[in-house]
Protein backbone atom coordinates (compact mmCIF):
# COMPACT_ATOMS: atom_id res chain seq x y z
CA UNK A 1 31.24 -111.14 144.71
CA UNK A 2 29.00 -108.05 146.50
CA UNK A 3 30.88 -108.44 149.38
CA UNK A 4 32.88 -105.27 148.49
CA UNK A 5 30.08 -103.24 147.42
CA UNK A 6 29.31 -99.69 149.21
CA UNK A 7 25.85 -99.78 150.41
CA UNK A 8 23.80 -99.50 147.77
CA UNK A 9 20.00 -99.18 148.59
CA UNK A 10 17.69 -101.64 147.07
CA UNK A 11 13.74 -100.90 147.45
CA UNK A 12 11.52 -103.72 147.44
CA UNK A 13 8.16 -102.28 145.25
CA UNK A 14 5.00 -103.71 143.86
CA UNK A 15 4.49 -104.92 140.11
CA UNK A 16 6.94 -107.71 140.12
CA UNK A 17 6.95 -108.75 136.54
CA UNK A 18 5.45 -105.03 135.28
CA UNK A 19 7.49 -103.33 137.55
CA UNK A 20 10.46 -102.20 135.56
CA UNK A 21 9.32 -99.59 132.65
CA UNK A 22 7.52 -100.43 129.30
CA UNK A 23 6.56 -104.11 130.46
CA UNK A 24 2.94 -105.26 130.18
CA UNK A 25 1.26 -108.65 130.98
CA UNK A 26 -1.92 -110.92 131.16
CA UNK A 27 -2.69 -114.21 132.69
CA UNK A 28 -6.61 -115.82 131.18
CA UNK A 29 -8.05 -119.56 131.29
CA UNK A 30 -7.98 -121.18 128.14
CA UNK A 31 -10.19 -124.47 129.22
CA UNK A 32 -6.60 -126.55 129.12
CA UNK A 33 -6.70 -126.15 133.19
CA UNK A 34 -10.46 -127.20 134.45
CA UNK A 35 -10.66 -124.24 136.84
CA UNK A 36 -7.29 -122.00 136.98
CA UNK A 37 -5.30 -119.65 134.43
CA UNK A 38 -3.70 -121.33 132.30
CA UNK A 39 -2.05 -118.81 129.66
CA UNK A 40 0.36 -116.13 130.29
CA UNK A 41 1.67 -113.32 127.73
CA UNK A 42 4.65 -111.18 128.63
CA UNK A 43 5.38 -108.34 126.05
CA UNK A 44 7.17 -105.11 125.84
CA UNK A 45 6.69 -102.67 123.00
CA UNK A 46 10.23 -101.40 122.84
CA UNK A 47 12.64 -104.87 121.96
CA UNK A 48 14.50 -106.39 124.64
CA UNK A 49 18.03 -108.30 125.01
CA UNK A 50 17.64 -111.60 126.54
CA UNK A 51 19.37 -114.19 128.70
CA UNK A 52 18.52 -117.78 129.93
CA UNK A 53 19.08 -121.00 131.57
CA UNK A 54 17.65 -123.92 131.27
CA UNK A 55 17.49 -127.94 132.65
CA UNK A 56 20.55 -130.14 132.64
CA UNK A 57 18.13 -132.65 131.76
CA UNK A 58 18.78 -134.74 129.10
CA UNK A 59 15.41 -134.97 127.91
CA UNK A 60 14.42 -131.46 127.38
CA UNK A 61 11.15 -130.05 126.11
CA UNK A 62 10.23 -128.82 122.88
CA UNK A 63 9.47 -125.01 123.86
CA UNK A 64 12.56 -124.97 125.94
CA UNK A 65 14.56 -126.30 122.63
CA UNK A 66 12.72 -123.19 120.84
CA UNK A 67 13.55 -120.47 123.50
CA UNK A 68 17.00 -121.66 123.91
CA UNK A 69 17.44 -121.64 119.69
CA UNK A 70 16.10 -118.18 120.00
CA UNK A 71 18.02 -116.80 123.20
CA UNK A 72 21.00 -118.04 121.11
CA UNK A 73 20.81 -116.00 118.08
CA UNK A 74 20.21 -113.52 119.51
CA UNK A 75 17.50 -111.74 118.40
CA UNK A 76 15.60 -109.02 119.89
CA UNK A 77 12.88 -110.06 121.86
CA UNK A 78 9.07 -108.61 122.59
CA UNK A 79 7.22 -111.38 124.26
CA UNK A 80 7.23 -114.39 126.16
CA UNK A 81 4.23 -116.68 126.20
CA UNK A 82 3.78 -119.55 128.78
CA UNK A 83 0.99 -122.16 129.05
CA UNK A 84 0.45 -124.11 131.95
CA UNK A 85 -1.58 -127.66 132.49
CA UNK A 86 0.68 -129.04 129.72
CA UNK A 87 4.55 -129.41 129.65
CA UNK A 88 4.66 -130.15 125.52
CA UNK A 89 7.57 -132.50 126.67
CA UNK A 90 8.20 -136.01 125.18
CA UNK A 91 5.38 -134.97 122.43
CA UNK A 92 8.11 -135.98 119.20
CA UNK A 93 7.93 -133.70 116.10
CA UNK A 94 4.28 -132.49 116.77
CA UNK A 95 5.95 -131.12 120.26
CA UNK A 96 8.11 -129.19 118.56
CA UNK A 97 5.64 -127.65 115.56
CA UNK A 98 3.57 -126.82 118.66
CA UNK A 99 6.00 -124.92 120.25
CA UNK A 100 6.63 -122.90 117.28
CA UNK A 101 2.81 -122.73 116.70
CA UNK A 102 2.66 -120.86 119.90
CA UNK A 103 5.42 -118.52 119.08
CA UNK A 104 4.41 -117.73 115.45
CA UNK A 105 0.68 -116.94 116.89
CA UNK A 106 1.96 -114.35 119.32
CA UNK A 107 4.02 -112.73 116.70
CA UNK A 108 0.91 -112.74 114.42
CA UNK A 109 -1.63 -110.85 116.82
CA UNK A 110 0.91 -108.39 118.16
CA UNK A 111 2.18 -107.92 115.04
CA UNK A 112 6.04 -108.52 115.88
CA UNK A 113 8.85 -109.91 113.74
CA UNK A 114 10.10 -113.18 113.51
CA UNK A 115 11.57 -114.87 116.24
CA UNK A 116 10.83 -112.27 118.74
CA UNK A 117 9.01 -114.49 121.03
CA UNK A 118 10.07 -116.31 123.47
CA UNK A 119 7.85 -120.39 124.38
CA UNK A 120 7.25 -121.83 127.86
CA UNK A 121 5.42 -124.64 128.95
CA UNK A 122 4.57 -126.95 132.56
CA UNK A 123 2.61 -129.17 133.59
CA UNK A 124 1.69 -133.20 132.28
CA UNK A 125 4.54 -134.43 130.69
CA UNK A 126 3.57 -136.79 127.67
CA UNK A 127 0.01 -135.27 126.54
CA UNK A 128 -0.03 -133.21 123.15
CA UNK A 129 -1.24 -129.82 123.86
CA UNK A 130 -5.13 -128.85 123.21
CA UNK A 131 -3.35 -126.27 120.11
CA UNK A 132 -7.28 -124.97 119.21
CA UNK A 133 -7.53 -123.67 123.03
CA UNK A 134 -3.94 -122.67 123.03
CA UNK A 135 -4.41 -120.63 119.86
CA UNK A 136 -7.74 -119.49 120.79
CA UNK A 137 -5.98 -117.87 124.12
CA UNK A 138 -3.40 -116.17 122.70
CA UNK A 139 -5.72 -114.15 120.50
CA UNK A 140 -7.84 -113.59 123.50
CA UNK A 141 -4.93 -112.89 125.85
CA UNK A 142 -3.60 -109.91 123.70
CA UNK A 143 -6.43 -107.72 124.66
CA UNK A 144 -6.10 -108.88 128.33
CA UNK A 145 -2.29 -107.01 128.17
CA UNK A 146 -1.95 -104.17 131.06
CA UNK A 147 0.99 -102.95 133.51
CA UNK A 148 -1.71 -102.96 136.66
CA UNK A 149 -1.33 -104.78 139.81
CA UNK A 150 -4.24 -106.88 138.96
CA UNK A 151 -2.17 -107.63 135.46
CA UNK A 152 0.43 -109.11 137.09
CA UNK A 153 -1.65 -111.30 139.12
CA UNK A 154 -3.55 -112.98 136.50
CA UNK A 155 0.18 -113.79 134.91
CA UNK A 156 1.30 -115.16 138.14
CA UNK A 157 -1.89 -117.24 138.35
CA UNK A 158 -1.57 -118.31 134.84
CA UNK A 159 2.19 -120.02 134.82
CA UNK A 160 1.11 -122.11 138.09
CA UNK A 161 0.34 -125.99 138.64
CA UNK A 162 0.63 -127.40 142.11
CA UNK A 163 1.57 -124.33 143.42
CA UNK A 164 -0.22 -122.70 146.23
CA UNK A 165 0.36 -119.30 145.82
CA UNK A 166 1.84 -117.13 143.69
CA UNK A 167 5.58 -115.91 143.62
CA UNK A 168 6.73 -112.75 142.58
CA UNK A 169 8.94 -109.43 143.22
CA UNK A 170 10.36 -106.14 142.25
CA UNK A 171 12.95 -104.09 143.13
CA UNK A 172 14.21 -100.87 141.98
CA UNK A 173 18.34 -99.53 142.33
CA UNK A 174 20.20 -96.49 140.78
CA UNK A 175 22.86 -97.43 138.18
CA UNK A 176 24.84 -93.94 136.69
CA UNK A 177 21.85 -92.38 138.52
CA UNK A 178 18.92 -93.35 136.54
CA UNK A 179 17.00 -95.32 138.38
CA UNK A 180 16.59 -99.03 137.45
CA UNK A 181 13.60 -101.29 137.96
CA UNK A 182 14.23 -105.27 138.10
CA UNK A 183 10.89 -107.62 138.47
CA UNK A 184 9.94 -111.54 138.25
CA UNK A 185 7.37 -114.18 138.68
CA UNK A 186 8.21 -117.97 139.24
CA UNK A 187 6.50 -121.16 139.56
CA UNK A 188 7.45 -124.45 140.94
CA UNK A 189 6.53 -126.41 143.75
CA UNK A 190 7.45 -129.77 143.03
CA UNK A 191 9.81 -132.07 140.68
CA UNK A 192 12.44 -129.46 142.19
CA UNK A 193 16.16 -129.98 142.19
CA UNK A 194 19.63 -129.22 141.25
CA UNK A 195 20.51 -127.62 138.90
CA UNK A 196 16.71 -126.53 138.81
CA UNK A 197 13.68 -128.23 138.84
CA UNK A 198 10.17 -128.39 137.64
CA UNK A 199 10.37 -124.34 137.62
CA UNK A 200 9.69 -121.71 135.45
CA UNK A 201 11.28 -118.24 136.14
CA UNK A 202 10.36 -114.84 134.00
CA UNK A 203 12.86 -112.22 134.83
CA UNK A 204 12.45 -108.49 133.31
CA UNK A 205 14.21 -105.59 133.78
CA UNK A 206 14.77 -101.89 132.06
CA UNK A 207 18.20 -101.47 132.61
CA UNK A 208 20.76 -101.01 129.79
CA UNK A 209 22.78 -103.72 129.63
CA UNK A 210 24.91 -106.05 127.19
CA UNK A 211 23.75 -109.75 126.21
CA UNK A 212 26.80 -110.59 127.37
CA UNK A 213 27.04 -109.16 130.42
CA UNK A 214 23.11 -110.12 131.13
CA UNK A 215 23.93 -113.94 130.38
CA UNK A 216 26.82 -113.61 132.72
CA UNK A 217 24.79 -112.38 135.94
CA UNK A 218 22.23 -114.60 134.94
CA UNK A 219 24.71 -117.22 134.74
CA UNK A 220 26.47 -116.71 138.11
CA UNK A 221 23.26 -115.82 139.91
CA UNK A 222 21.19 -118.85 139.24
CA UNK A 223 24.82 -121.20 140.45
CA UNK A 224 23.93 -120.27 143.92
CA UNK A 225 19.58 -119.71 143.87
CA UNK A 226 17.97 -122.15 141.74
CA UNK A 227 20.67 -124.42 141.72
CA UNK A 228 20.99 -124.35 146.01
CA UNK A 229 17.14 -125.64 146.46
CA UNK A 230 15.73 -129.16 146.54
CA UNK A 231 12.30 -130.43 146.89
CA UNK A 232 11.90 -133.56 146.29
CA UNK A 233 15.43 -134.65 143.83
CA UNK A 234 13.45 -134.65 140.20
CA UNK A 235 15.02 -132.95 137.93
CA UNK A 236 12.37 -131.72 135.43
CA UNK A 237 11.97 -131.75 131.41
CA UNK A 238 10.99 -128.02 131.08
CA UNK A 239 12.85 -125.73 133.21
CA UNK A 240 14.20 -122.36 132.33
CA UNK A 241 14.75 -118.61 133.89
CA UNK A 242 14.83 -115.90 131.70
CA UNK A 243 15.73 -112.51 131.49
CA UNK A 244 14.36 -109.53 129.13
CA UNK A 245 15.54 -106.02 129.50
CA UNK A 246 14.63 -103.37 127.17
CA UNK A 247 16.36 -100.52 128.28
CA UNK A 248 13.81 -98.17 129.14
CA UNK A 249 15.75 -96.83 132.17
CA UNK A 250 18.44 -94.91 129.98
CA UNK A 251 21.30 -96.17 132.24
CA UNK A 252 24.56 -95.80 131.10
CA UNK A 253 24.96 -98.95 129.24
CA UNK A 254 26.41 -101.85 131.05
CA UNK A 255 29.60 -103.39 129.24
CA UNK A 256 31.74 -104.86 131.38
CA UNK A 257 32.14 -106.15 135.03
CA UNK A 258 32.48 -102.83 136.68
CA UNK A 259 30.63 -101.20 139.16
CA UNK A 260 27.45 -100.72 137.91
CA UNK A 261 27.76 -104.30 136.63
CA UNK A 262 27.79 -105.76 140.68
CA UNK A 263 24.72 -103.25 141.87
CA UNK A 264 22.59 -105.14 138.86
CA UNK A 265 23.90 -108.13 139.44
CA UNK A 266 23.28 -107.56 143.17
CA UNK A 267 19.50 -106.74 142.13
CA UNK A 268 19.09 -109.99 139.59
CA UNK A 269 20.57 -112.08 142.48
CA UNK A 270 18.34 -110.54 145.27
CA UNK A 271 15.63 -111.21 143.17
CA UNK A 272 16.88 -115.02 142.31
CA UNK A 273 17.19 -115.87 145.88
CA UNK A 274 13.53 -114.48 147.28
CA UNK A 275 11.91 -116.37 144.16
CA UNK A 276 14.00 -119.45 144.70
CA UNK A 277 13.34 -119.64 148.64
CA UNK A 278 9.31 -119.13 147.52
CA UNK A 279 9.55 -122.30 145.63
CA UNK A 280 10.97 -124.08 148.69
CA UNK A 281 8.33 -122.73 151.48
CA UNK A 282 5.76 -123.81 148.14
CA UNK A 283 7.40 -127.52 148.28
CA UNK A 284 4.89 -129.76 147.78
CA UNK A 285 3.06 -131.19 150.78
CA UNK A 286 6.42 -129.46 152.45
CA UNK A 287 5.27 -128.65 156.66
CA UNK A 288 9.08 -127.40 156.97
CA UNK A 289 11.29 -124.47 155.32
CA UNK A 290 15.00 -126.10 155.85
CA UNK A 291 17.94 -123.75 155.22
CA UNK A 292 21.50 -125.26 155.07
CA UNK A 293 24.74 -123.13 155.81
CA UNK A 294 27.94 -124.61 155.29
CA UNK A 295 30.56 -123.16 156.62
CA UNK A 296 34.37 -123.45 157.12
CA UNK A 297 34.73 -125.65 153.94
CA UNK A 298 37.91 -125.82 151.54
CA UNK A 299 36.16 -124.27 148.61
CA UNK A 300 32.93 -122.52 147.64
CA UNK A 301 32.32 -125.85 145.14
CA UNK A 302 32.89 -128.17 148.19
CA UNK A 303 30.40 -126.06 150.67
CA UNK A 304 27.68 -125.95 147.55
CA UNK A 305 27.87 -130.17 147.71
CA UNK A 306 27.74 -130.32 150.77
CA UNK A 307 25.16 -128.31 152.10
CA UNK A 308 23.24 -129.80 148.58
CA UNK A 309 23.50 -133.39 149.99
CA UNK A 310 21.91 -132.37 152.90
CA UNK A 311 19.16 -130.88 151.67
CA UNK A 312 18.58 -133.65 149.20
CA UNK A 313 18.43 -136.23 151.52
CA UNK A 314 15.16 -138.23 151.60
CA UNK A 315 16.38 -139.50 155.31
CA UNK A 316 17.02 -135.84 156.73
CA UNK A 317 13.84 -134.88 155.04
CA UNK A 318 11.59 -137.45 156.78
CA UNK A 319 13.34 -136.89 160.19
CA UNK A 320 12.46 -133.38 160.07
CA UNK A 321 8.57 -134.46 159.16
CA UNK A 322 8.75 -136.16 162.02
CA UNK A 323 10.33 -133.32 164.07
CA UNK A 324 13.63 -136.00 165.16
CA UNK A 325 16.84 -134.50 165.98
CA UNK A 326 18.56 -137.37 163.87
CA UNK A 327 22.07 -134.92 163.52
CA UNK A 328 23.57 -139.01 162.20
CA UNK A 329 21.58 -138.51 159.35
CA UNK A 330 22.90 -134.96 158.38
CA UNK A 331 26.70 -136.17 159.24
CA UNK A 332 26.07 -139.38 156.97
CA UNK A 333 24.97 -137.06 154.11
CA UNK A 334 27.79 -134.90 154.31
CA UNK A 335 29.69 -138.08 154.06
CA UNK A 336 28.30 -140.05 151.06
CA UNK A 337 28.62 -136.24 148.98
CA UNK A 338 31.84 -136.76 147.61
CA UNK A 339 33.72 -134.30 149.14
CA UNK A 340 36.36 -134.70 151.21
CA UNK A 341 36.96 -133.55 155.07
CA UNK A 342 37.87 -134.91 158.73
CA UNK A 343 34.58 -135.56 160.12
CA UNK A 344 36.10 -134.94 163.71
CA UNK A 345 36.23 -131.07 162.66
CA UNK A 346 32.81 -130.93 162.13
CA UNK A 347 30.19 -129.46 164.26
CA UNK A 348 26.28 -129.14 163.82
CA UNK A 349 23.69 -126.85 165.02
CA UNK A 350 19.81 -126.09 164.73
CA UNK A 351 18.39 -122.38 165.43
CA UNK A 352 14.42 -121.54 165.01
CA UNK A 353 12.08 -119.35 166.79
CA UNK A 354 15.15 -117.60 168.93
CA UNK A 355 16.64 -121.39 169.98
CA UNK A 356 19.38 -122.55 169.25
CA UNK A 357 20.96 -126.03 170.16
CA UNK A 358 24.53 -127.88 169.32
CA UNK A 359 23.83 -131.39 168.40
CA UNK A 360 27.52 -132.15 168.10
CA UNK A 361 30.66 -130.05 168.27
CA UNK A 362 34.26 -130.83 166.59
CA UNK A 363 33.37 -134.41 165.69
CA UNK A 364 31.64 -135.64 169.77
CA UNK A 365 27.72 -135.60 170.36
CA UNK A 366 26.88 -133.57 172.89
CA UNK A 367 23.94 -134.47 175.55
CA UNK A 368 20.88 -132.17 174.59
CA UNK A 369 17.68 -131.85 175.96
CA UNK A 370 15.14 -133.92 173.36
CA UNK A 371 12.42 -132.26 174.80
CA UNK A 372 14.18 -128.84 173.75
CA UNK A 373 15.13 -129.82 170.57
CA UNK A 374 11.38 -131.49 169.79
CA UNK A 375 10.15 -127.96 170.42
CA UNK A 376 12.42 -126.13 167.85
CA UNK A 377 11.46 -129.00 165.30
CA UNK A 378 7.75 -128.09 165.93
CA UNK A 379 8.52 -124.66 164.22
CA UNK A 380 8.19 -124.18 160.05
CA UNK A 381 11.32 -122.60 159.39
CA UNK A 382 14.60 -124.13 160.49
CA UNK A 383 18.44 -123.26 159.95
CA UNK A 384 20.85 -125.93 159.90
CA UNK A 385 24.29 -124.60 160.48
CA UNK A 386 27.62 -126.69 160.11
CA UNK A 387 30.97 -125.96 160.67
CA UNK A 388 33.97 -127.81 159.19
CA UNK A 389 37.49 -127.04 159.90
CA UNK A 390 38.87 -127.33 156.30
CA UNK A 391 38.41 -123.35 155.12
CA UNK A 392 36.88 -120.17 154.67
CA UNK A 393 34.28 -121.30 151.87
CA UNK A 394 30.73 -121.36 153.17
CA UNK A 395 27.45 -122.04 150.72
CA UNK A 396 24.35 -122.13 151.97
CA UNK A 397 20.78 -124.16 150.35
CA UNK A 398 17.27 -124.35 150.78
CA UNK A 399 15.00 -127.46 151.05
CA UNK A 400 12.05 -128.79 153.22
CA UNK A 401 10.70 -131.90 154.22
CA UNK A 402 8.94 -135.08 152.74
CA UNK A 403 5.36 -135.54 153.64
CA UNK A 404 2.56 -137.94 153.41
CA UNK A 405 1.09 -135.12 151.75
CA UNK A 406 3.75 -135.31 148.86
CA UNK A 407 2.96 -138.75 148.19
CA UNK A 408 -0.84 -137.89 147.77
CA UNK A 409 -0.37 -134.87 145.75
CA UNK A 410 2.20 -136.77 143.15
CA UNK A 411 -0.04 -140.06 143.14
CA UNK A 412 -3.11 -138.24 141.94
CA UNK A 413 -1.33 -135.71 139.38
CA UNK A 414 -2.67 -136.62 136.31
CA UNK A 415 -6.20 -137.49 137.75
């Protein structure tokens, strides 16, 4: 859809989640986590709109049920809390008081109005939440609030599990020239699939913008980021992105899907897509970044499955752990994904570190050099490019590989 655009410049800055104007934050250690943060508090004075999306799985967590009841009546919002070390999912009715707990505690020592605060949670599914530490933290975290570097640091810290670092970033944009700040922090590192995964995404902005028109880039955005990247092919309990904006920029108010409408949505997708590749190169135990392009499909829904079965394929992902050009595995994939093509139009291709080698062209194998092709596996980073010879559509996703390391990390979670 931003193919159109003139070029509008976007300017990476610091602050991710503080970045845009009026936003403040705090991560602190409660005792829930034995050594890391485990409590974060978003807030902004000045009431925001909000947007979200959330797991398609069936069993969904209680403070996901709570933000999503919220989100959809739309009231204004002034804070999000998020504790980590516990995913308050399968907990029954107590789950869900918790939840609420948390929410009705936030209001309480900020002194906000009802249902202005938004509930996260991730970490050990099944475990009731330690609510006197919880509780304790939230009072404690309120005085913790600040719109410093360090600030957003301790919140990126506190929404983290497995993850090995934190992921965050800001951008800023003129919109009816004001200018516009949009900032985020994510986690996730494993349990990560379509449509989302074990991932939590906090999304603010000051632009001026409609509910409406924030779901709907929101919406469209997330389709092809967090929906395009596959760890491991769990699909968690607890995952959501959401969006606040309060307006503080004084942008002429977004309404509709005009111009000003695709720069922001630009910005929330740009945004999207750097937190969304973080949480692949984070994969757990992952020793490879794997990007997918499909290209010269029938439709953008057919190159989105496509590139998707690739990337979720435990085969593929093994064979590049083991740095094997096995191209038969990526063909098969493409095969079993439902979609339909003439697999003697297809051709593959690996690029990394400046190389660049055809593993098959329009359907043949070619001869390649497995020395050569050992080599470019050895890199981190790999593109996997593949042509069909059904369309124009192309889609492109992000995985990695599946490691011994995995295995340990996943086998000693809850110990």
């Amino acid at each position: 859809m931003f193919e159109n655009l003139a070029k509008e410049k976007y300017k990476k800055i610091q602050g991710a989640i503080i970045a845009p104007k009026g936003f403040e934050c705090a991560g602190i250690r409660t005792g829930v986590k034995r050594r890391r943060k485990d409590l974060t508090l978003i807030y902004t004075k000045k009431s925001a709109i909000s947007a979200g999306v959330y797991t398609t799985n069936t069993v969904k967590a209680a403070p996901l049920l709570v933000t999503k009841d919220i989100i959809d009546k739309a009231t204004p919002i002034n804070a999000i809390i998020i504790n980590s070390g516990n995913a308050n999912a399968c907990t029954g009715a107590k789950g869900l008081t918790d939840a609420w707990e948390m929410t009705k505690k936030t209001q309480e020592v900020l002194n906000l109005p009802e249902r202005s605060v938004l509930v996260a949670s991730t970490g050990v599914i099944g475990v009731q939440l330690q609510m006197d530490k919880i509780l304790d933290g939230i009072e404690e975290i309120v005085t913790q609030l600040g719109s410093n570097e360090q600030a957003a640091l301790n919140a990126a810290e506190g929404i983290m599990t497995t993850d090995t670092f934190v992921k965050g970033v800001a951008y800023e944009f003129e919109i009816s020239g004001k200018t516009v700040k949009i900032g985020a922090i994510a986690k996730g590192s494993g349990m990560i699939h379509p449509n989302m995964g074990t991932m939590l995404g906090f999304v603010t902005t000051d632009a001026v913008i409609s509910k409406e028109m924030l779901q709907k880039a929101l919406s469209q955005s997330t389709k092809n980021t967090y929906n395009m990247i596959s760890v491991d092919g769990d699909t968690s309990t607890n995952d959501m992105v959401v969006v606040l904006a309060n307006g503080e920029a004084q942008n002429k108010p977004i309404e509709q899907e005009n111009d000003d409408y695709k720069t922001f949505a630009k910005a929330l997708d740009m945004v999207n897509k750097h937190l969304a590749k973080q949480i692949v190169l984070d994969g757990e135990g992952a020793t490879k970044f794997l990007q997918v392009q499909v290209m010269g499909a029938k439709d953008e829904e057919s190159a989105r499955i496509l590139a998707k079965s690739v990337t979720t394929s435990n085969l593929v992902k093994t064979a590049f752990f083991g740095e094997d050009a096995n191209w038969g595995r990526i063909l098969a994939s493409l095969g079993y994904s439902g979609v339909k093509f003439n697999p003697e139009g297809v051709s593959i291709e690996f690029l990394s570190g400046g190389q660049s080698i055809y593993l098959m062209k329009d359907g043949t194998p070619l001869e390649f050099d497995e020395q050569e092709a050992h080599k470019l596996l050895e890199n981190k980073e790999i593109t996997i490019n593949i042509y069909m010879s059904e369309g124009e559509a192309q889609a492109t996703a992000w995985g990695c590989d599946l490691s011994y390391e995995y295995v340990r990390i996943n086998g000693e979670y809850r110990t």
